[in-house]
C-alpha atoms as a PDB file:
ATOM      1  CA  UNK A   1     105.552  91.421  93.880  1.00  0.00           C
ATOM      2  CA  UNK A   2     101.967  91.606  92.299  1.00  0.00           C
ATOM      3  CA  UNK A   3     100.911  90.767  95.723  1.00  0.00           C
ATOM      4  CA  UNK A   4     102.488  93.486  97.515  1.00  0.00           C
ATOM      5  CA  UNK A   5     101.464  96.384  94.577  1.00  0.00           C
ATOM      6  CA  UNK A   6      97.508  94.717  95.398  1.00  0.00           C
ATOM      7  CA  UNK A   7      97.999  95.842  98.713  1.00  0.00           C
ATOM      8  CA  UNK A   8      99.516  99.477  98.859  1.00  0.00           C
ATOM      9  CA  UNK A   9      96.274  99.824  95.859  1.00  0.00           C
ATOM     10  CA  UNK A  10      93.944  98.636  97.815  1.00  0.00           C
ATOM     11  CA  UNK A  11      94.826 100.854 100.912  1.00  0.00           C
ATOM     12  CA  UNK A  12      95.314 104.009  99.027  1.00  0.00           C
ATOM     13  CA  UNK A  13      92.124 103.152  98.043  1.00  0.00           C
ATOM     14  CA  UNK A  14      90.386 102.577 101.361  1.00  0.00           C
ATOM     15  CA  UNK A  15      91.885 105.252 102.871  1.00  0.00           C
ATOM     16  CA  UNK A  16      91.295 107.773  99.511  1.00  0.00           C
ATOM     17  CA  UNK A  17      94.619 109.542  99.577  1.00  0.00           C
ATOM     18  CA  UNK A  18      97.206 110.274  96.995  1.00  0.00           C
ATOM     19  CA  UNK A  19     100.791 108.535  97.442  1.00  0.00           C
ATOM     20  CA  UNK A  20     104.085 109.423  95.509  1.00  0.00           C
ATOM     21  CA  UNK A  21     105.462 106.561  92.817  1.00  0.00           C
ATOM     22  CA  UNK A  22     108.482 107.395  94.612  1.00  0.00           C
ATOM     23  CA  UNK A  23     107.742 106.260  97.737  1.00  0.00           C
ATOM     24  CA  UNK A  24     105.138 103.423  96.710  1.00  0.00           C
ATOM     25  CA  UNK A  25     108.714 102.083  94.500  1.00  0.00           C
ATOM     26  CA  UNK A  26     110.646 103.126  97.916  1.00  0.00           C
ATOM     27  CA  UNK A  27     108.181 100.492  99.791  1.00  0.00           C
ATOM     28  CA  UNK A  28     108.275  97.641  97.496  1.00  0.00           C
ATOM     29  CA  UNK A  29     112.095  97.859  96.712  1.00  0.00           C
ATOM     30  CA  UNK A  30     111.893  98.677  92.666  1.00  0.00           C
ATOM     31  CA  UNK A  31     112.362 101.593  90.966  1.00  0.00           C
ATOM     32  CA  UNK A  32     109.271 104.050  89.938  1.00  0.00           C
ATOM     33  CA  UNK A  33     109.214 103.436  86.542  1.00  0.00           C
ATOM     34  CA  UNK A  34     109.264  99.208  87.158  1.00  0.00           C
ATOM     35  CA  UNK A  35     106.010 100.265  89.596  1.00  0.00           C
ATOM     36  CA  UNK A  36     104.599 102.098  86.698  1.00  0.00           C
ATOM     37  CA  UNK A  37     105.365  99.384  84.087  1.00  0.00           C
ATOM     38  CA  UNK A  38     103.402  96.547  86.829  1.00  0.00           C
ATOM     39  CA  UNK A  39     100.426  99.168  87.451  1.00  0.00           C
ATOM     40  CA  UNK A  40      99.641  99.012  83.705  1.00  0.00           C
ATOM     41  CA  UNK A  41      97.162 101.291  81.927  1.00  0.00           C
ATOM     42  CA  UNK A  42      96.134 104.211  83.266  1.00  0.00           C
ATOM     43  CA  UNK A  43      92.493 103.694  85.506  1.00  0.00           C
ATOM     44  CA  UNK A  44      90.826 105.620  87.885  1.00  0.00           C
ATOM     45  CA  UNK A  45      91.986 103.243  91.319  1.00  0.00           C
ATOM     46  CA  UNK A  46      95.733 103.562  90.334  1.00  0.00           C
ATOM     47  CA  UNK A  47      95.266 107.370  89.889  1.00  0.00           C
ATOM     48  CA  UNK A  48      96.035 107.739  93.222  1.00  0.00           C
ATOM     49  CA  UNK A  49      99.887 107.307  92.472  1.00  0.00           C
ATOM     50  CA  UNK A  50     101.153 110.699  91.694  1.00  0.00           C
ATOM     51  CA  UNK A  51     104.469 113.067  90.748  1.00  0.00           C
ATOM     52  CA  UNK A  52     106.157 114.188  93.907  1.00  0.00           C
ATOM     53  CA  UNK A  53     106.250 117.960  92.016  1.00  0.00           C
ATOM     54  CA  UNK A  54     102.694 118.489  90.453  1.00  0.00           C
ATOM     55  CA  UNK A  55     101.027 115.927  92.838  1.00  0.00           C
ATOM     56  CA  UNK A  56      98.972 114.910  90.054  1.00  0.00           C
ATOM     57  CA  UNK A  57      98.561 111.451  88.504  1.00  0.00           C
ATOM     58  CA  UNK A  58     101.120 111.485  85.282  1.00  0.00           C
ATOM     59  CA  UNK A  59      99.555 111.378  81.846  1.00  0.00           C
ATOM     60  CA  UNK A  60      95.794 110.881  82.773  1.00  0.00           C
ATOM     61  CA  UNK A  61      92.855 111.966  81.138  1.00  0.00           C
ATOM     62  CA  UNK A  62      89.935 113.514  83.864  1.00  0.00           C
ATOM     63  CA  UNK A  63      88.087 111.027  83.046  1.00  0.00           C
ATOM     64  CA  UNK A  64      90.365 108.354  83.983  1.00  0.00           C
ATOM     65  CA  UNK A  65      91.038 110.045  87.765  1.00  0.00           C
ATOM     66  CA  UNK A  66      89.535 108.765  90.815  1.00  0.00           C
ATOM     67  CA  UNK A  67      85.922 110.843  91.386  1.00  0.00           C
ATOM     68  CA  UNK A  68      87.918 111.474  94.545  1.00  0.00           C
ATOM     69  CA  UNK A  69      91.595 112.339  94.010  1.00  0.00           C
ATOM     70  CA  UNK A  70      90.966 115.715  95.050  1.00  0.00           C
ATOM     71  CA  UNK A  71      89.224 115.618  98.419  1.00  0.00           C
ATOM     72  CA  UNK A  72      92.780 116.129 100.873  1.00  0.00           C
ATOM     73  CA  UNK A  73      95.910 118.121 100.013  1.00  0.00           C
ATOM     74  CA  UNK A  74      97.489 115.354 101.823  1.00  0.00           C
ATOM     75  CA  UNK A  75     100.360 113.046  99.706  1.00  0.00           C
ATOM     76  CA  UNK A  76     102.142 110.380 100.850  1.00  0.00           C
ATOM     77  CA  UNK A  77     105.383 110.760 100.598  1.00  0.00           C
ATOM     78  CA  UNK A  78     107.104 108.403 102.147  1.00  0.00           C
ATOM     79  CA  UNK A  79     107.549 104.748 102.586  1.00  0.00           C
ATOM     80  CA  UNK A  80     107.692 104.452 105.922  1.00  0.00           C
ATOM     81  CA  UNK A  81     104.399 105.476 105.677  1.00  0.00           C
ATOM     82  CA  UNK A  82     103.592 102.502 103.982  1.00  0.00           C
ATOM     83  CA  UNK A  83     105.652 100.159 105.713  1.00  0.00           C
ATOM     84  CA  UNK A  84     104.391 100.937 109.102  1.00  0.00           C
ATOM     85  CA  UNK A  85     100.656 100.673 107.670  1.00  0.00           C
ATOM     86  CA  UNK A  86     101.359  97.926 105.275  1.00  0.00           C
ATOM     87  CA  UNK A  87     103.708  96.061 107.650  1.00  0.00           C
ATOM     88  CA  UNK A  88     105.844  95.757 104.159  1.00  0.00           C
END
């Protein structure tokens, strides 16, 4: 499973766009909050994961938010998104 989280990181990283716990969970098969619990503390390369309402990384400090969280309005919201990308 650690595996799999690596990967979806890594590309919302390369590809510097904001993605829904929701439909990160959706793509791996677990539940948000068992995504949240693997991701572990908050850092600035998991703040890409955000609430499907605010769109905004929960519980994170400024200084613990990508330098770049902000640079598209675009979300990912869905794990076919992923999938497809990911081939997950």
């Amino acid at each position: 499973m650690q595996e799999k989280i690596t990967i979806i990181v890594d590309y919302i990283n390369s590809v510097k766009t904001r993605c829904t716990y929701n439909a990160a969970a959706e793509a791996l098969g677990i539940t948000p909050q068992a995504l949240k619990k693997q991701l572990g503390e908050a850092r600035p390369e998991i703040s890409w994961f955000v609430s499907p309402t605010s769109g905004e990384p929960m519980r994170y400090a400024d200084n613990e938010k990508h330098a770049e969280l902000y640079r598209t309005k675009r979300i990912i919201t869905s794990a076919s998104v992923l999938k497809r990308n990911l081939d997950l």
